[in-house]
Protein backbone atom coordinates (compact mmCIF):
# COMPACT_ATOMS: atom_id res chain seq x y z
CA UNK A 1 -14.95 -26.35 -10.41
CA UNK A 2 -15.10 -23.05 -9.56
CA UNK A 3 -13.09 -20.55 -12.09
CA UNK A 4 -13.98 -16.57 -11.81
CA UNK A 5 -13.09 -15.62 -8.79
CA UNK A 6 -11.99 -12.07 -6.59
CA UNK A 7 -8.86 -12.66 -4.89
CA UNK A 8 -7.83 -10.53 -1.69
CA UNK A 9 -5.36 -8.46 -2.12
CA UNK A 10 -2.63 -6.76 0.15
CA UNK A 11 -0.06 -6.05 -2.18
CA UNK A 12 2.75 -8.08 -0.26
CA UNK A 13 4.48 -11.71 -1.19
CA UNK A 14 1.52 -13.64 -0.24
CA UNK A 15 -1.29 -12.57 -2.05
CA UNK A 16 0.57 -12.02 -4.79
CA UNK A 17 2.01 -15.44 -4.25
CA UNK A 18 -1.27 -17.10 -4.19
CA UNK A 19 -1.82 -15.10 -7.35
CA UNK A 20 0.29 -16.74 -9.19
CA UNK A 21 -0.91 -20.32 -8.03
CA UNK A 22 -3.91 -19.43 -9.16
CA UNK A 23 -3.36 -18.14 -12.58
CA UNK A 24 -1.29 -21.48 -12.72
CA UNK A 25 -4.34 -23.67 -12.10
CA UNK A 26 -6.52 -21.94 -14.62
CA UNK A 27 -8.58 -19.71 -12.52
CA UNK A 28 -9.99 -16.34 -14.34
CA UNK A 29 -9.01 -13.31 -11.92
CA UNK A 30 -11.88 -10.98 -12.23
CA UNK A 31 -10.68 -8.42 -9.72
CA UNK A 32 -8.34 -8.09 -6.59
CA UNK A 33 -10.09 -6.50 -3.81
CA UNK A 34 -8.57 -4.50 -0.72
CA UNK A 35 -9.69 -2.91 2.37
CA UNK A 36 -8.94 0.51 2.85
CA UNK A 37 -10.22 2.47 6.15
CA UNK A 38 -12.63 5.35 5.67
CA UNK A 39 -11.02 8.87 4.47
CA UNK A 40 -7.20 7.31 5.43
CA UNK A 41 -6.13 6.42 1.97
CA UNK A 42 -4.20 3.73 2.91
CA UNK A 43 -4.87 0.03 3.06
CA UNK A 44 -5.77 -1.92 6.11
CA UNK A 45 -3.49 -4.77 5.93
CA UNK A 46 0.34 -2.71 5.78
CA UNK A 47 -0.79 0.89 5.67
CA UNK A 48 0.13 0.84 1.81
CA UNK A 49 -0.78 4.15 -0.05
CA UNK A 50 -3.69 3.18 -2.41
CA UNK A 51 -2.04 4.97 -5.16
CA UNK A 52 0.88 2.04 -4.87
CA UNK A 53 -1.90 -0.73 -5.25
CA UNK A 54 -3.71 1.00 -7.87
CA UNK A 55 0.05 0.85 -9.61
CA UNK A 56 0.28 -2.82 -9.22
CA UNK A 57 -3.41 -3.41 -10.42
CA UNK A 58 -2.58 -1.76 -13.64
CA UNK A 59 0.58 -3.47 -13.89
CA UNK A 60 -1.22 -6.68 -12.92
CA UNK A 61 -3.91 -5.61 -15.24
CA UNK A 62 -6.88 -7.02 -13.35
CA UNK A 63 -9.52 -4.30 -11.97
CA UNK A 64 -8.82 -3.92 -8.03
CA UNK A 65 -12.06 -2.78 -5.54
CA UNK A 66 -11.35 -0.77 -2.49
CA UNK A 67 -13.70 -2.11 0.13
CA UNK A 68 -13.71 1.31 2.43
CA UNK A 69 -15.01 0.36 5.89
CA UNK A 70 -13.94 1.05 9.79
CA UNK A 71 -12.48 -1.57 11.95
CA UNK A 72 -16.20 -2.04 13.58
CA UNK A 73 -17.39 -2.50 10.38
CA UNK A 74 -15.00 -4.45 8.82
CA UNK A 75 -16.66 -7.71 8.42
CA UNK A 76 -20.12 -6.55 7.51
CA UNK A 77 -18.74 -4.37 5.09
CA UNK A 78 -16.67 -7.27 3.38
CA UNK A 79 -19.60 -9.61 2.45
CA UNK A 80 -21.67 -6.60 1.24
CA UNK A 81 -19.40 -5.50 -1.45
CA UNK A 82 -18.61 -9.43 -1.82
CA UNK A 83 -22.10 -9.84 -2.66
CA UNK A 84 -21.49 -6.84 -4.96
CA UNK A 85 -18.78 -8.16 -6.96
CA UNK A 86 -20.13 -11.18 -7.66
CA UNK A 87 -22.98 -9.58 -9.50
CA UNK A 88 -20.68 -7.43 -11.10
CA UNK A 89 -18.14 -9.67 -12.30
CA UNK A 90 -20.14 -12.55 -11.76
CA UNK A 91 -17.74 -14.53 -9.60
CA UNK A 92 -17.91 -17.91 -7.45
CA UNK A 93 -15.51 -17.69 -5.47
CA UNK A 94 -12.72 -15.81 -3.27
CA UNK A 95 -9.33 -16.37 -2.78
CA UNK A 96 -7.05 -15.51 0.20
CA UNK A 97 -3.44 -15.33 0.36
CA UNK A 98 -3.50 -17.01 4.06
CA UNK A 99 -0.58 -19.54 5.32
CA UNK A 100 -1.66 -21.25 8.37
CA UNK A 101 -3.65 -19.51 10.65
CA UNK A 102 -6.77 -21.02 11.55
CA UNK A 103 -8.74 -17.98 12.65
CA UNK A 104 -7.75 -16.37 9.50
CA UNK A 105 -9.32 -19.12 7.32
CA UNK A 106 -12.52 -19.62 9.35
CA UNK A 107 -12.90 -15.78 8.81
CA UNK A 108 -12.68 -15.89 5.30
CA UNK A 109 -15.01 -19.33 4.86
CA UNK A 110 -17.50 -17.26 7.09
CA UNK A 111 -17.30 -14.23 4.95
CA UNK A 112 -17.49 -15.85 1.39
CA UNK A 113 -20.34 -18.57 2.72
CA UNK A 114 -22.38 -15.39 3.79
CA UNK A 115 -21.70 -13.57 0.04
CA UNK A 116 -22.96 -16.64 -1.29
CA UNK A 117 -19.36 -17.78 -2.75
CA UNK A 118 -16.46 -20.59 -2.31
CA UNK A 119 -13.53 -19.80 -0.09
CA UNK A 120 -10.38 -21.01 -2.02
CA UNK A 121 -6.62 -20.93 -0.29
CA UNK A 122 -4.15 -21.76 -2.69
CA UNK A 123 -1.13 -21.19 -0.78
CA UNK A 124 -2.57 -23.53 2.77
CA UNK A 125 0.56 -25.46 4.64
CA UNK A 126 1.44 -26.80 7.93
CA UNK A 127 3.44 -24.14 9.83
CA UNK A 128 6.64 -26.09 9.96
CA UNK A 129 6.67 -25.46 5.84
CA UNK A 130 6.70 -21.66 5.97
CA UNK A 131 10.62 -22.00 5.09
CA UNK A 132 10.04 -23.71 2.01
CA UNK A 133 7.57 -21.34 1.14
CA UNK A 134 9.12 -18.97 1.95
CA UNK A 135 12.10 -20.05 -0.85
CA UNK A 136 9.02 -20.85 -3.40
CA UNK A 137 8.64 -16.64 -3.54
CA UNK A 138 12.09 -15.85 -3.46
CA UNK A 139 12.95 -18.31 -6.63
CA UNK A 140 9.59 -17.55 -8.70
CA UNK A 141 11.13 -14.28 -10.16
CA UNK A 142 8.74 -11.91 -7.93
CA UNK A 143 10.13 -8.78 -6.55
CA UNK A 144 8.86 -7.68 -3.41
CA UNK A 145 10.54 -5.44 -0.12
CA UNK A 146 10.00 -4.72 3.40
CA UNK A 147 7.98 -2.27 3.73
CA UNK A 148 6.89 -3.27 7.34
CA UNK A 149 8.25 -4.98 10.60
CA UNK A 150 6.88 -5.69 13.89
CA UNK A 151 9.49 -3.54 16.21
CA UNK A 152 9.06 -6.78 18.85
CA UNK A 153 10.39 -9.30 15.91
CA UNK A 154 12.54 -7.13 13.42
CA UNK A 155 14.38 -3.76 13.92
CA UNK A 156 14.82 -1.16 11.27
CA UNK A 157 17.98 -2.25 9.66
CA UNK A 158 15.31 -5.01 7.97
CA UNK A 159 12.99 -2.16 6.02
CA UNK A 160 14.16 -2.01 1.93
CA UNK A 161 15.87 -5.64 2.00
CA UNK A 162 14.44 -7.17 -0.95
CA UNK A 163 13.07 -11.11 -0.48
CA UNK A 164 16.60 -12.55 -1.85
CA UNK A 165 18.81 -15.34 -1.23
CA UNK A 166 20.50 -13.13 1.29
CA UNK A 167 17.08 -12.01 3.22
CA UNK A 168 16.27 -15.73 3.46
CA UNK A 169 19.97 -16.49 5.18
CA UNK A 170 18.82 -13.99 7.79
CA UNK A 171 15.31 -15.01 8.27
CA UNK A 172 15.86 -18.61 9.07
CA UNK A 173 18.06 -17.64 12.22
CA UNK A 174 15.67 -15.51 13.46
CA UNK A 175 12.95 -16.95 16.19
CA UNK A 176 9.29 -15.83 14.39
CA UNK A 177 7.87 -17.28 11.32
CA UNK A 178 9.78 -16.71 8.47
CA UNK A 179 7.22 -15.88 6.43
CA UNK A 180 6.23 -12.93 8.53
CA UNK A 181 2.72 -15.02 9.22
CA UNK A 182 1.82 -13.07 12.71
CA UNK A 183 3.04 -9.69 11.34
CA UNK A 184 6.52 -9.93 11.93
CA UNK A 185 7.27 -8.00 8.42
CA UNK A 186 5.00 -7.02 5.43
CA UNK A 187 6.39 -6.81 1.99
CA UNK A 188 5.00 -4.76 -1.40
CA UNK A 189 5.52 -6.98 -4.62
CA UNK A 190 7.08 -4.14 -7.79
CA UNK A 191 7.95 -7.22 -10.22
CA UNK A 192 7.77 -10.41 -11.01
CA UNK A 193 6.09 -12.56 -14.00
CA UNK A 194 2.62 -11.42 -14.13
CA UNK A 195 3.54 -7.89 -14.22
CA UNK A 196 3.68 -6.00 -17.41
CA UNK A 197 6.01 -3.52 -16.16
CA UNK A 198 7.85 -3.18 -12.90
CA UNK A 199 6.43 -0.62 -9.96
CA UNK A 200 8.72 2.17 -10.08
CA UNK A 201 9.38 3.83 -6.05
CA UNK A 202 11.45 6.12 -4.38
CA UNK A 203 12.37 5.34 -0.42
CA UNK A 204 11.19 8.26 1.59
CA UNK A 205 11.26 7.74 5.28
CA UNK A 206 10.71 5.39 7.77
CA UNK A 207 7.84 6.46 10.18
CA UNK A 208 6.52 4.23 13.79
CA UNK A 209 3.58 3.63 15.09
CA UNK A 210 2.81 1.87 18.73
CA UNK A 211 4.21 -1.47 17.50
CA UNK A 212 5.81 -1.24 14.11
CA UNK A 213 7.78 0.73 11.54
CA UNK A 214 7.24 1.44 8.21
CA UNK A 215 9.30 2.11 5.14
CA UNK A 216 7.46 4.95 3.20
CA UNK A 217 7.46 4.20 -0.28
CA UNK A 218 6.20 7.05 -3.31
CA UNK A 219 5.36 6.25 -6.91
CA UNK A 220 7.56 7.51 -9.59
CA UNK A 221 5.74 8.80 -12.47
């Protein structure tokens, strides 16, 4: 069985999720790795300041790797620093926080079978399970909020609402996957059981884009 192994890293409830699932089944985390674009300073997958994911990696305390790289570059640039970490830290494998979407998985197989290493999705359902997944976070003692929503799926009024018993009334009546699986909403995790100390963040503003909004968060010191 593979056991060292990179894991991808966003900062939100699923990769942290799928962190936890594999801590659970005895896997060694030798680094979390996330893609940042060039000279932005902010991460590809929620536009996260990489100051807030160098927080949780400390927290976490397991190294994280900033794989810098354009959107036309995106995939080459994964497997090469792959094929770097795995010398490095001498991993065998790569996990991803993905749900259900096929293209999402055949991406990451691709990736990892061209670095030379095993594609591993802990967290893998059928779509019609998101809900209960979905409840797995929000009862595992993880912290996470919105940080992110999809102005076609989610208004405003959704950015800062913690993933609690009360978000998870309000997600089920709502028509999109509750799990935010197409980009309906992206979270950041500041607590939870694997963290030595919790993420510390002041709300600052909420700024748009062509299709979403965004909570800005800023590390306390």
């Amino acid at each position: 069985m593979v056991k060292r192994i990179a894991l991808s890293w966003s900062g939100g409830k699923d990769s942290c999720l799928a962190l936890d699932s594999l801590v659970n089944q005895k896997y060694e985390l030798a680094c979390l790795v996330t893609t940042v674009p060039q000279e932005m300073g902010l991460t590809f997958a929620h536009g996260e300041k990489i100051e807030m994911i160098e927080r949780q990696s400390g927290s976490l305390s397991i190294p994280v790797h900033f794989i810098r790289c354009t959107f036309e570059s995106y995939t080459e640039a994964f497997i090469e620093d792959l094929i770097h970490l795995k010398q490095k830290y001498q991993i065998e494998g790569i996990a991803f926080g993905d749900i259900y979407l096929d293209g999402h998985r055949e991406w990451g197989e691709k990736v990892a079978v061209a670095a030379g290493l095993q594609a591993i999705y802990p967290l893998w359902i059928q779509q019609e399970e998101s809900l209960n997944l979905l409840k797995t976070f929000i009862n595992s003692g993880y912290k996470a909020t919105v940080i992110r929503v999809r102005e076609d799926a989610l208004d405003d009024s959704w950015l800062g609402h913690d993933l609690d018993a009360a978000f998870f009334e309000k997600i089920r009546d709502k028509d999109i996957c509750p799990l935010g699986e197409n980009g309906e909403y992206h979270t950041f995790v500041y607590d939870g059981p694997l963290f030595q100390n919790p993420i510390q963040f002041t709300k600052e503003s909420i700024t748009s884009n062509e299709t979403s909004k965004r909570l800005e968060i800023q590390p306390i010191d």
